[in-house]
Protein backbone atom coordinates (compact mmCIF):
# COMPACT_ATOMS: atom_id res chain seq x y z
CA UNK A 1 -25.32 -36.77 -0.81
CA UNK A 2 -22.60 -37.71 -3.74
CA UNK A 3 -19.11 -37.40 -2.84
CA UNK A 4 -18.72 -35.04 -5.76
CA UNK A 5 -21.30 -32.67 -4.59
CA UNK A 6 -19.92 -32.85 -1.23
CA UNK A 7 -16.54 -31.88 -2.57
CA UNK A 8 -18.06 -28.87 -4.33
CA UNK A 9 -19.48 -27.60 -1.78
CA UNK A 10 -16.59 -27.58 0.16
CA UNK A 11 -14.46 -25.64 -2.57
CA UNK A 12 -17.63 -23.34 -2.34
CA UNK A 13 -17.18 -22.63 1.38
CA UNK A 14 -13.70 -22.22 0.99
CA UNK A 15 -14.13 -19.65 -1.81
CA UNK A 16 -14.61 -15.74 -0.30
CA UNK A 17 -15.60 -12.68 -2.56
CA UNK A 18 -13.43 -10.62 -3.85
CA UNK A 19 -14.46 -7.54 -1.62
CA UNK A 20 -13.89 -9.99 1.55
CA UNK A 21 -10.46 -10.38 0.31
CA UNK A 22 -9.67 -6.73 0.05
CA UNK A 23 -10.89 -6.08 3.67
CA UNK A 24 -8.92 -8.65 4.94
CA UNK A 25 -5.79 -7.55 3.19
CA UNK A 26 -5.86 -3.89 5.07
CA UNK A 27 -7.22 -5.45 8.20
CA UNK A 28 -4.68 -5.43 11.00
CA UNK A 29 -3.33 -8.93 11.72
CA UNK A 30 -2.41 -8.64 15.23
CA UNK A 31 -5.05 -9.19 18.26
CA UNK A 32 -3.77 -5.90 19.43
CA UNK A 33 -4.48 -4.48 16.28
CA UNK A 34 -7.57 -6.04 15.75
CA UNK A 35 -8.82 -5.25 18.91
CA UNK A 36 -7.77 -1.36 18.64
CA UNK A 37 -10.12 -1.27 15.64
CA UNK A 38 -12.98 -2.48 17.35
CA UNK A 39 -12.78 0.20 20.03
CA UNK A 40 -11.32 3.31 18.09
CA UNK A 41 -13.35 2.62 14.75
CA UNK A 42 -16.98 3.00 16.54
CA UNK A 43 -15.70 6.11 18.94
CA UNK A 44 -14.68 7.93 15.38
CA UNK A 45 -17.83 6.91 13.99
CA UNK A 46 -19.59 8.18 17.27
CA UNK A 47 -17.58 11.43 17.35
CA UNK A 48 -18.27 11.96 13.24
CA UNK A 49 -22.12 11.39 13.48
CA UNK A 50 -22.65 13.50 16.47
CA UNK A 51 -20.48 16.44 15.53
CA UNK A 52 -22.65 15.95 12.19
CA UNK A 53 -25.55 16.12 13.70
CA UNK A 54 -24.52 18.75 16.48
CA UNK A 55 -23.51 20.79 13.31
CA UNK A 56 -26.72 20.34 11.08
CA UNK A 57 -29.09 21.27 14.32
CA UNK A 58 -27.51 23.25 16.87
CA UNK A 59 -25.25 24.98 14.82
CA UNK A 60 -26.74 26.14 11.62
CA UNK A 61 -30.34 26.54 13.98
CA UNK A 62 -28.68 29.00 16.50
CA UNK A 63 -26.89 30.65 14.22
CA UNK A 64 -29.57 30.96 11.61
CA UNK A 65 -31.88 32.51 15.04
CA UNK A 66 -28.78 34.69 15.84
CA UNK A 67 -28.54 36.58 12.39
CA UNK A 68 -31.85 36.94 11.61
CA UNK A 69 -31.76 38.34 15.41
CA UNK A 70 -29.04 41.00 14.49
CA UNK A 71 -30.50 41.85 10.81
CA UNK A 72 -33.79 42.94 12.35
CA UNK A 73 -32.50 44.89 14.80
CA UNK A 74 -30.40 46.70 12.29
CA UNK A 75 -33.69 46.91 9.79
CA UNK A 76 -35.16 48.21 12.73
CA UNK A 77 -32.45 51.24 14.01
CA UNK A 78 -31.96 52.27 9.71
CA UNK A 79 -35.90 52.40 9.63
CA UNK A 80 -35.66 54.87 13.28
CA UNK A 81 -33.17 56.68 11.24
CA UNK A 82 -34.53 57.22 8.12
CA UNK A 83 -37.68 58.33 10.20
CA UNK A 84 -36.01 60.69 12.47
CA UNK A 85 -33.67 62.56 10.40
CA UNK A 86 -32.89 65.47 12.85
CA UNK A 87 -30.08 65.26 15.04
CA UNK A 88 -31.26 65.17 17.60
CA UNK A 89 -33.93 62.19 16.97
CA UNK A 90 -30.67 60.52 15.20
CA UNK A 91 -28.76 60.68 17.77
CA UNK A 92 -31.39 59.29 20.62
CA UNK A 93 -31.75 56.35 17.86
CA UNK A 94 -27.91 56.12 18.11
CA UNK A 95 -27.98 56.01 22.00
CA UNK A 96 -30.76 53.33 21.70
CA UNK A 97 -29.37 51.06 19.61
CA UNK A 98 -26.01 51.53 21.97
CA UNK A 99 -28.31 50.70 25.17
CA UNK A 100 -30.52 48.00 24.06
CA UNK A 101 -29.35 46.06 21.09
CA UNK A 102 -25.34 46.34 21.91
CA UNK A 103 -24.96 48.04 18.07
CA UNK A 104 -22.49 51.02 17.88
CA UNK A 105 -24.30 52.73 15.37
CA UNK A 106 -22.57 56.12 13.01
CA UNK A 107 -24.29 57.84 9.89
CA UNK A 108 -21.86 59.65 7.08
CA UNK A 109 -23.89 61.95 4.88
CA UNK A 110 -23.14 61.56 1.41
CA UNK A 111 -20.91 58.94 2.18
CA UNK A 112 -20.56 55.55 0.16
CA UNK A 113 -19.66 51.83 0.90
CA UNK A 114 -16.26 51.15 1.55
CA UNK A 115 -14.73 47.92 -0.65
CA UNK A 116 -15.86 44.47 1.04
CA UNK A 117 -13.19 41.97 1.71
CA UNK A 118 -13.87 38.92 -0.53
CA UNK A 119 -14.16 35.68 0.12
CA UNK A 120 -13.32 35.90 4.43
CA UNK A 121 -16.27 34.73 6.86
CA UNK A 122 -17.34 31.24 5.32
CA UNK A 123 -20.67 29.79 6.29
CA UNK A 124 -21.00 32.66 9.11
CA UNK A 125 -21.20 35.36 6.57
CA UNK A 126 -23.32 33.74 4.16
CA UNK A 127 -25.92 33.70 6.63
CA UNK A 128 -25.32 37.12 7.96
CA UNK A 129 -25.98 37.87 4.45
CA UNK A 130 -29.20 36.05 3.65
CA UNK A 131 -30.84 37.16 6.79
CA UNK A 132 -29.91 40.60 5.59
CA UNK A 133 -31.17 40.13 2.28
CA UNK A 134 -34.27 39.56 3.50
CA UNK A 135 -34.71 42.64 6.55
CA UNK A 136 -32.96 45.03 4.68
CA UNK A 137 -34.10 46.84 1.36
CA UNK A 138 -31.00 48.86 0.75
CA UNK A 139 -27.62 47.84 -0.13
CA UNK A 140 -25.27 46.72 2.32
CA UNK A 141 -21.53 45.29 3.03
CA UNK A 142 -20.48 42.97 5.54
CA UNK A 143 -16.85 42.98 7.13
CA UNK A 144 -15.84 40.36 8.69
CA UNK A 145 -12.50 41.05 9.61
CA UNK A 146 -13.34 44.53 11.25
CA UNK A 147 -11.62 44.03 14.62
CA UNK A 148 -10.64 41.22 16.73
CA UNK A 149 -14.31 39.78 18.02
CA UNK A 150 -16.51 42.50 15.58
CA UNK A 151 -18.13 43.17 12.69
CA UNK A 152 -18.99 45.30 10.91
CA UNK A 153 -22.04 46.11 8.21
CA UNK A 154 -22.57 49.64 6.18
CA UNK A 155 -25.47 50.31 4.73
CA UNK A 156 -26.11 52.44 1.77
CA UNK A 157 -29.08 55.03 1.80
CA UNK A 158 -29.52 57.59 -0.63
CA UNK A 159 -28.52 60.19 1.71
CA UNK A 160 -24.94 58.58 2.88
CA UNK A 161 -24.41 55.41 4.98
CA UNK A 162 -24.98 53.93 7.99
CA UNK A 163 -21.77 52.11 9.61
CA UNK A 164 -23.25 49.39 12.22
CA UNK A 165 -21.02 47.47 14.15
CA UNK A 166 -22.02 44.52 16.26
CA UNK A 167 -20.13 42.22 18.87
CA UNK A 168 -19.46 38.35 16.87
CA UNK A 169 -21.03 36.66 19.47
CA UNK A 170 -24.40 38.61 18.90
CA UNK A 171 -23.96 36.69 15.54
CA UNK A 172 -21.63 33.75 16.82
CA UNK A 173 -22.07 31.11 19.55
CA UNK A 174 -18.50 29.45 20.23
CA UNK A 175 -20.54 26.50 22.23
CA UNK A 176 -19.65 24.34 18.81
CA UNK A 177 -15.95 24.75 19.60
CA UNK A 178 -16.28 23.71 22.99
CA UNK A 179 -18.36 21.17 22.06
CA UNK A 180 -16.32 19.50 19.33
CA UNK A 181 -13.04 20.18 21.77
CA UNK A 182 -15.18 17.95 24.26
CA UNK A 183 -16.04 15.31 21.88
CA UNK A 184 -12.39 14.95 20.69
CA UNK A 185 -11.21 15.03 24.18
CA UNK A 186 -12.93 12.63 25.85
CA UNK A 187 -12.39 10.15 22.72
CA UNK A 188 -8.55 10.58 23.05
CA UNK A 189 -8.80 10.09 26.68
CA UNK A 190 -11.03 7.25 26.82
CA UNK A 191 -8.92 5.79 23.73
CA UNK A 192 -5.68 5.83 25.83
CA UNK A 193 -7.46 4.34 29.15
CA UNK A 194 -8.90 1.47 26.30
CA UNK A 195 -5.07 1.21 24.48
CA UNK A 196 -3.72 0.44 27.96
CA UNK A 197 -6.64 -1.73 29.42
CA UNK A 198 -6.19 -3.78 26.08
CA UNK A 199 -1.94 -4.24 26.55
CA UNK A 200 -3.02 -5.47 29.98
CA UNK A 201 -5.52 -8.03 28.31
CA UNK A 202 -3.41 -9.30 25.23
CA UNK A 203 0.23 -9.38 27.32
CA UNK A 204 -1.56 -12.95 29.33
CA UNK A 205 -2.30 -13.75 25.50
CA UNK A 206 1.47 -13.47 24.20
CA UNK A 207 2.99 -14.95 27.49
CA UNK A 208 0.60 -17.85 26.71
CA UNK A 209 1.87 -18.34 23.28
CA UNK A 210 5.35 -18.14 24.35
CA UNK A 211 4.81 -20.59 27.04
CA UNK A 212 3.03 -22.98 24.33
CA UNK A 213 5.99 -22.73 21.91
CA UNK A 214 8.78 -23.14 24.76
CA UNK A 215 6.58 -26.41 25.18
CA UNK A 216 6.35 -27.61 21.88
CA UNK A 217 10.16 -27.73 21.76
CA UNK A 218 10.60 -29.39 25.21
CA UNK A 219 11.54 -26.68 27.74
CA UNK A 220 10.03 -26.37 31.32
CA UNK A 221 8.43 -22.78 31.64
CA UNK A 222 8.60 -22.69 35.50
CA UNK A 223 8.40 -19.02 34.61
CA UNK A 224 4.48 -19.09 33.20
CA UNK A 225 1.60 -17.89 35.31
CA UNK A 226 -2.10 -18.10 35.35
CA UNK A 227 -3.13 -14.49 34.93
CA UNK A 228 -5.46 -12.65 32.59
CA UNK A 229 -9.18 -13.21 31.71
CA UNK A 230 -11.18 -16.05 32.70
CA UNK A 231 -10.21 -17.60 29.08
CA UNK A 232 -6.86 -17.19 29.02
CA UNK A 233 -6.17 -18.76 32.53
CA UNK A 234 -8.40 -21.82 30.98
CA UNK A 235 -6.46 -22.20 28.33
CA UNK A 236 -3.22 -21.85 30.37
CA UNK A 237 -4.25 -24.47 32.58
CA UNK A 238 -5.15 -26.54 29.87
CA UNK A 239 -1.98 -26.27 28.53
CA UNK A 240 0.37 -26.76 31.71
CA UNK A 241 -1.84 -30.04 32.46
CA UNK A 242 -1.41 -31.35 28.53
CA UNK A 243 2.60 -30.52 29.60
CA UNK A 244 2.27 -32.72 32.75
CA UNK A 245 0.52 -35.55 30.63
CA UNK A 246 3.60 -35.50 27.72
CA UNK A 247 5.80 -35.62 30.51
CA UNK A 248 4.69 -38.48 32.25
CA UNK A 249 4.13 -40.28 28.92
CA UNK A 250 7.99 -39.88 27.54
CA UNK A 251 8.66 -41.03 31.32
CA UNK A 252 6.69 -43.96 30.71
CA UNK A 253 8.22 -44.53 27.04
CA UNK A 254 11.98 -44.35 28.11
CA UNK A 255 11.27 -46.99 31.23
CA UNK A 256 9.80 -49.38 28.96
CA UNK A 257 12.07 -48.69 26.32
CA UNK A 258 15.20 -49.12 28.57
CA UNK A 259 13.84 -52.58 29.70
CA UNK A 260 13.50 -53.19 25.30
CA UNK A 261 16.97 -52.42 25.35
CA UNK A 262 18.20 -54.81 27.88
CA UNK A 263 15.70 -57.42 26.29
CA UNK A 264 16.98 -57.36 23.28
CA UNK A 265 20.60 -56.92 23.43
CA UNK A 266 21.21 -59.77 26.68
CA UNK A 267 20.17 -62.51 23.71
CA UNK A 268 22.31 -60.81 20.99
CA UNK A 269 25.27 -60.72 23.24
CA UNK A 270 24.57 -64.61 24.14
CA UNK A 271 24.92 -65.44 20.91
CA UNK A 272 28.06 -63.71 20.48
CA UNK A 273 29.63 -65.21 23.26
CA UNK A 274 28.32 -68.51 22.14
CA UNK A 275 29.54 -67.49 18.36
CA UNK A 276 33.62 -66.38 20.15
CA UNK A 277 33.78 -70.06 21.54
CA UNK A 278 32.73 -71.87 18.16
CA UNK A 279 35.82 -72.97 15.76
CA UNK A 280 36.20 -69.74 13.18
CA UNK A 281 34.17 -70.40 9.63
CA UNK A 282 32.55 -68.89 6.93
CA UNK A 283 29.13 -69.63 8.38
CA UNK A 284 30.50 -68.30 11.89
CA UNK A 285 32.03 -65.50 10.70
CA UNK A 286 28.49 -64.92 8.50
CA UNK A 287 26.23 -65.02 11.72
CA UNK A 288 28.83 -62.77 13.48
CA UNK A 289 28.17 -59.77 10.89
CA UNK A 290 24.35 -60.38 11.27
CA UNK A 291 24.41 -60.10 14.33
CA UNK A 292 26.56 -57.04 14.26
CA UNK A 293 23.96 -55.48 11.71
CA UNK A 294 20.93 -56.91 14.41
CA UNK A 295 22.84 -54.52 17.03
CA UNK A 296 23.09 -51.63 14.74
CA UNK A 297 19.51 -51.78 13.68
CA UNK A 298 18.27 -52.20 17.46
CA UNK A 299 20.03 -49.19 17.87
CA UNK A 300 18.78 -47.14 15.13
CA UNK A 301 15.45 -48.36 15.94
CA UNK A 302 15.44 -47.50 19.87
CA UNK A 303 17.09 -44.55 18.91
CA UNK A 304 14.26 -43.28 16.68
CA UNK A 305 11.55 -44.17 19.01
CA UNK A 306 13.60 -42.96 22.02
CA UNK A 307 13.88 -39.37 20.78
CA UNK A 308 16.26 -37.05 22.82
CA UNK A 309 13.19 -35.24 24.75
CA UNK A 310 15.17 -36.01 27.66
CA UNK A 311 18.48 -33.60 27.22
CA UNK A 312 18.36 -30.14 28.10
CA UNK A 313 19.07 -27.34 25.92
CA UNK A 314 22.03 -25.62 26.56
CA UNK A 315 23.77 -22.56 24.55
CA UNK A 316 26.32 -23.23 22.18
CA UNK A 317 29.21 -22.08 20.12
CA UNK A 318 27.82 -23.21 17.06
CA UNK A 319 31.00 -23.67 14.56
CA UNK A 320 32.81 -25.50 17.94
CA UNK A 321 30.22 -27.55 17.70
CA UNK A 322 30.17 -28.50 14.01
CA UNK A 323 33.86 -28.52 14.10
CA UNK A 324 33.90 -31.62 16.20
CA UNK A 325 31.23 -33.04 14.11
CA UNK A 326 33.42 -32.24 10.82
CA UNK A 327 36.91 -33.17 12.49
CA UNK A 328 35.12 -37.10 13.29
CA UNK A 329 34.18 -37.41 9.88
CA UNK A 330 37.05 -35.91 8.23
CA UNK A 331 38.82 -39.44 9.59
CA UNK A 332 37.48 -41.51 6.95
CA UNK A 333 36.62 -38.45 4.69
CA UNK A 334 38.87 -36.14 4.83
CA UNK A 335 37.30 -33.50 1.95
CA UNK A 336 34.84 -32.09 3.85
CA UNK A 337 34.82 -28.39 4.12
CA UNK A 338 33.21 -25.72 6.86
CA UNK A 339 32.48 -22.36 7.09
CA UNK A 340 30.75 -20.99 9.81
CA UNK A 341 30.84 -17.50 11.66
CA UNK A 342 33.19 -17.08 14.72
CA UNK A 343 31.04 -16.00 17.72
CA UNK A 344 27.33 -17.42 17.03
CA UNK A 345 25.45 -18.73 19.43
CA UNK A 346 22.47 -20.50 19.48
CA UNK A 347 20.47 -22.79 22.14
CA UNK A 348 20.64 -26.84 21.42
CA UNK A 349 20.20 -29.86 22.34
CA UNK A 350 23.86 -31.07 21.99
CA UNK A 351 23.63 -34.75 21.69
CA UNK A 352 20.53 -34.38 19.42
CA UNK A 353 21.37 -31.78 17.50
CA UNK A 354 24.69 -34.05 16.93
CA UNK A 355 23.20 -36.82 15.81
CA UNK A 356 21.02 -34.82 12.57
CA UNK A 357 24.05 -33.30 11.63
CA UNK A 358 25.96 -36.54 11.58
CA UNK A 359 23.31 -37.95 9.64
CA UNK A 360 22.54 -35.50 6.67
CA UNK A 361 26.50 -35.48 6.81
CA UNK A 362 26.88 -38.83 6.35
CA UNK A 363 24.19 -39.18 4.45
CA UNK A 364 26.19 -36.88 1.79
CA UNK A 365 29.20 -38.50 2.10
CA UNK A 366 28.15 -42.08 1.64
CA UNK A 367 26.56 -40.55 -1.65
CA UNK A 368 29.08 -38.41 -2.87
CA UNK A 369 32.79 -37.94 -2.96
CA UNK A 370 32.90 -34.53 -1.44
CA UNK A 371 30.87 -32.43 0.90
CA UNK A 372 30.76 -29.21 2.76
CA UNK A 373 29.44 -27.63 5.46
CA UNK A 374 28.55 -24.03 6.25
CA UNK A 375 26.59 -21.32 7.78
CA UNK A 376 23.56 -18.74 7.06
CA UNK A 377 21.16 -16.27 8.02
CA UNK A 378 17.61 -15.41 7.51
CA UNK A 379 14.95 -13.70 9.24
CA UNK A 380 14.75 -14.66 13.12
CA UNK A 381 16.71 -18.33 11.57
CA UNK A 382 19.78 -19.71 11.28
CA UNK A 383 20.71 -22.78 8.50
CA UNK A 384 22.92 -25.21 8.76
CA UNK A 385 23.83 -26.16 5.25
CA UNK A 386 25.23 -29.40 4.14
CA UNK A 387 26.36 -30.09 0.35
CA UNK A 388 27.60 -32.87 -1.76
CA UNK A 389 28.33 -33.53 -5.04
CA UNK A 390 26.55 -36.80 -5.37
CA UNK A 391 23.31 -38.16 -7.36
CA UNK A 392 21.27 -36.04 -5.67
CA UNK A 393 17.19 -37.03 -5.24
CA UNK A 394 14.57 -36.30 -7.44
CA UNK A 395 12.01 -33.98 -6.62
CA UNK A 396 9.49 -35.63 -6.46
CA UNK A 397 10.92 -37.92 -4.01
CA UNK A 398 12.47 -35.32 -1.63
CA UNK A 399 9.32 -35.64 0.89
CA UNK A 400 9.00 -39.00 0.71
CA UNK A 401 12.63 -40.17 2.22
CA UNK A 402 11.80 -38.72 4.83
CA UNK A 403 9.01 -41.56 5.83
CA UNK A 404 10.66 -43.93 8.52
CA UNK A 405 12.05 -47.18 7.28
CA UNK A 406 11.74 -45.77 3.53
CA UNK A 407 15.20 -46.35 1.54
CA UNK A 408 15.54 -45.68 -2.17
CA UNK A 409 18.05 -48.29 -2.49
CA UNK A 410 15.85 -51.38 -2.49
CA UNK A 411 18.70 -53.75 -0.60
CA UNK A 412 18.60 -54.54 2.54
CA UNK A 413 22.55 -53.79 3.00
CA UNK A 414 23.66 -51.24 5.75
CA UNK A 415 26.50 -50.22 4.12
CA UNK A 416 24.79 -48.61 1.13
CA UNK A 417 21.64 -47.29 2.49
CA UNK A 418 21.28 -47.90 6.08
CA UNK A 419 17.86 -48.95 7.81
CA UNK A 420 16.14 -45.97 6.83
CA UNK A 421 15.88 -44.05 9.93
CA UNK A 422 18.93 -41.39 9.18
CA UNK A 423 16.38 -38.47 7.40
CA UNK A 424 13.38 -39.37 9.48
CA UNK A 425 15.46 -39.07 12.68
CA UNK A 426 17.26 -35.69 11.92
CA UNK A 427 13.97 -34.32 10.65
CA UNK A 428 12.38 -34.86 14.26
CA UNK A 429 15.47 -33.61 15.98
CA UNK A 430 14.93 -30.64 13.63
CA UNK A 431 11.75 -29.85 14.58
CA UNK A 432 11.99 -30.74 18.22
CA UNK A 433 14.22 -27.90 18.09
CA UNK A 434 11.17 -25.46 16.20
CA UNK A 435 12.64 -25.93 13.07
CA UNK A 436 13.08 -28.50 10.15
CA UNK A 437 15.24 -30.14 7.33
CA UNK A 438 14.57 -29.50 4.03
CA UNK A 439 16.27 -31.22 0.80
CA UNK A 440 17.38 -28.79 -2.50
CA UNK A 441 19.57 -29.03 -5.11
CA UNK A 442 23.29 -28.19 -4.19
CA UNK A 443 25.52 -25.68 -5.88
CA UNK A 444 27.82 -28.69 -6.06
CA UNK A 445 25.57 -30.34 -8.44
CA UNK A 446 24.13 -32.81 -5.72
CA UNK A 447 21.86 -32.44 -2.51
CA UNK A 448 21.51 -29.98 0.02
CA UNK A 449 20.46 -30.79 2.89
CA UNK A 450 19.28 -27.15 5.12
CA UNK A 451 18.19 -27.79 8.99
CA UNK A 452 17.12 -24.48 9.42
CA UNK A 453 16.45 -23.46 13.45
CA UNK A 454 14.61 -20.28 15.12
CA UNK A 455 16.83 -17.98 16.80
C-alpha cells in the first residue's frame, strides 16, 4: 500500500460524523458522569417502556371492562324502570340496584338534566362516555366531580330523569398509581444504592491519578494504597513498581555522574596548577580562560543531565524567594524590577526552581538593558513572568531554543550566548514541577519569558 493512501486513510479514521460530534459534546466528561449515564439512562428507559406498556394494557383494558361493567348495569336498572313504572315496582328496582350493583339510584318526574361540567374527567370520562353511548339509548350527563370518590350520571327519559350515582372505583382501579409509585420508587432507590456503589468504585480511580501526578513531579506518595477493583489495584501496582524502577535509575545516574564529575575536573584542576607555576604569558593566560570556560561548560553540562530529582519540595514564600534571586542580579544589573503578592505560597523545589529563574533572568538581561519581574494568576496556576526590552525571538524560533545545545548566536563565546543549556534546563525544571516555560512577546517590546506552575 502507497504511503499516500495510507495517509488518507488515516485522516479518514480520524474524521467522525457530524452527529458523533454532537453526542459527544453533551456527553458527560467525567467517569462519574459517564458511568451515572450508563446506569440511570436504561432504568428511565425501563421505567418509561413499562409504565407505557402497563398503561396501554392494564390500564385502558381494566378500565375499558370496568365502564362497560357500570353502563350495563345502569342500561339494565333504567330498562327495570321504564318497565315497572309503579311505585312500588320502582322502588324494589331502586332497592336492587342499592343491594346488588352498589348504584344509589333516584327518579324526578318531569325533571331535566342538570348542566355538565366541561372539560373535568380526562381519559376516565371519555370512556365512561363511550361505553354509555353504546348501552344507553337516551340522553345522559356524566359528573365527574360529584363528591369526593363518586359520580354521578342523569339520564333523561321522556317522563323526567333518572339520577344514578356510582362509587369511582366501580369505574376506577387506583392499582396504576400504586404501580407507577412502585416503579419510580424502586428506580430512585436502586439509583442512590448505584450513585454510592459507583463513588466507592471511581474514588480508587482519582486517588490513582493523584498518586500518578504526585509521581510525575517527583514526590513519594507513602500515602497511596492498593484498593478498588481488580483493575485499578493492577494498575496501581504497576505504577508504584515503574516509581521504584525511576528511582533506582536517577540513583544509578547521580553515582555515575558524581564519579564524571571527579573525572573530569581532577585533570582540569592539574592543569591549572601546572598553568599557576608556568612564567605569566599571553599563551598562559589564553589556556587559563579555556580552561575556565572547560569548567563552566562541565558544569552546565552535568548540571543538565544531573537534573534536581533529588531535592525535596518544600513550601515557599514565593516573592522571598524571587527577591533573593532579583537582589543577586541586581549587583551587576541593577534595573531590574519585581512585583509579586505579599503572602503566596506555593510548593518548590528551591534550588531548582532557582536555577530557571536565574536563567530566563539572565537570559533577559544579557539581551536587553532592562528587565522585570512579576507575579500572576490563572485558573488552578500561578506565572512567574520575566520581561526585557531586548531583540526579542522570532516566532518561529521560540520552540526551537529550547533544544539542548541549540544557540542562535552561531559563536562559540560564553559570554554572549552561553553553551546552550540555559532554556532547555529551566524548561525541565519547569515541568518537573507540572508546569512549563513558554516564550511571548513582552509589553516592553522584547521577550517574555512565563514559567507557569500548578497550584
Amino acid at each position: 500500500m502507497s504511503k499516500t493512501s495510507e495517509h488518507d486513510m488515516a485522516i479518514k479514521a480520524q474524521r467522525k460524523p457530524g452527529w458523533e460530534r454532537v453526542i459527544k459534546r453533551f456527553l458527560p466528561r467525567s467517569l462519574f458522569g459517564r458511568t451515572l449515564l450508563i446506569v440511570v439512562a436504561p432504568t428511565l428507559i425501563a421505567l418509561a417502556v413499562a409504565t407505557f406498556v402497563f398503561f396501554d394494557r392494564h390500564w385502558y383494558t381494566m378500565t375499558h371492562r370496568l365502564t362497560y361493567a357500570v353502563a350495563g348495569d345502569i342500561a339494565t336498572i333504567v330498562e327495570l324502570l321504564r318497565d315497572n313504572n309503579t311505585p312500588e315496582g320502582r322502588n324494589a328496582v331502586i332497592d336492587l340496584a342499592d343491594r346488588k350493583m352498589d348504584l344509589k339510584v333516584s327518579y324526578e318526574s318531569g325533571g331535566s338534566m342538570k348542566s355538565p361540567v366541561s372539560g373535568v374527567g380526562g381519559p376516565l370520562k371519555a370512556m365512561l362516555k363511550h361505553a354509555l353511548d353504546d348501552r344507553l339509548p337516551y340522553r345522559f350527563m356524566i359528573d365527574m366531580r360529584y363528591m369526593p370518590d363518586k359520580v354521578l350520571i342523569q339520564v333523561q327519559v321522556p317522563d323526567g330523569v333518572y339520577t344514578i350515582v356510582s362509587p369511582e372505583r366501580r369505574i376506577y382501579t387506583p392499582t396504576t398509581e400504586v404501580f407507577i409509585g412502585w416503579m419510580i420508587g424502586s428506580s430512585i432507590l436502586l439509583s442512590v444504592i448505584a450513585l454510592m456503589f459507583m463513588r466507592n468504585q471511581i474514588r480508587p480511580v482519582n486517588r490513582l491519578a493523584a498518586a500518578a501526578e504526585a509521581i510525575g513531579k517527583g514526590q513519594d506518595v507513602p500515602w497511596y494504597k492498593l484498593e478498588g477493583a481488580i483493575e485499578v489495584r493492577q494498575a496501581g501496582a504497576a505504577l508504584l513498581v515503574m516509581h521504584d524502577r525511576l528511582r533506582r535509575q536517577i540513583t544509578q545516574r547521580t553515582a555515575m555522574l558524581a564519579g564524571v564529575s571527579h573525572d573530569l575536573r581532577t585533570p582540569l584542576t592539574r592543569m591549572k596548577l601546572q598553568l599557576a607555576l608556568m612564567p605569566e604569558s599571553e599563551e598562559t593566560k589564553e589556556l587559563s580562560a579555556d580552561i575556565s570556560d572547560m569548567e563552566n561548560m562541565v558544569e552546565a553540562y552535568l548540571a543538565f543531565a544531573r537534573g534536581e530529582e533529588a531535592e525535596p519540595v518544600a513550601l515557599i514564600n514565593l516573592k522571598l524567594f524571587l527577591e533573593d534571586i532579583v537582589n543577586a542580579a541586581r549587583r551587576q544589573h541593577p534595573d531590574i524590577k519585581l512585583s509579586a503578592p505579599e503572602d503566596l505560597e506555593i510548593v518548590l523545589r528551591r534550588n531548582a526552581m532557582k536555577r530557571c529563574v536565574s536563567n530566563l533572568l539572565g537570559n533577559a538581561l544579557r539581551h536587553g538593558h532592562k528587565a522585570e519581574v512579576s507575579v500572576s494568576f490563572r485558573d488552578h496556576a500561578v506565572d512567574i513572568i520575566i520581561d526585557d526590552d531586548g531583540p526579542g525571538i522570532a516566532m518561529d524560533k521560540r520552540e526551537e531554543v529550547f533544544r539542548p545545545f541549540l544557540r542562535l548566536d552561531e559563536s562559540r563565546n560564553p559570554t554572549t550566548g552561553g553553551v546552550g543549556l540555559g532554556l532547555t534546563i529551566a524548561r525541565d525544571i519547569a515541568r518537573f514541577h507540572g508546569g512549563d516555560v513558554v516564550l511571548e512577546d513582552s509589553s516592553m517590546g522584547g521577550l517574555r519569558a512565563r514559567i507557569w506552575l500548578p497550584v
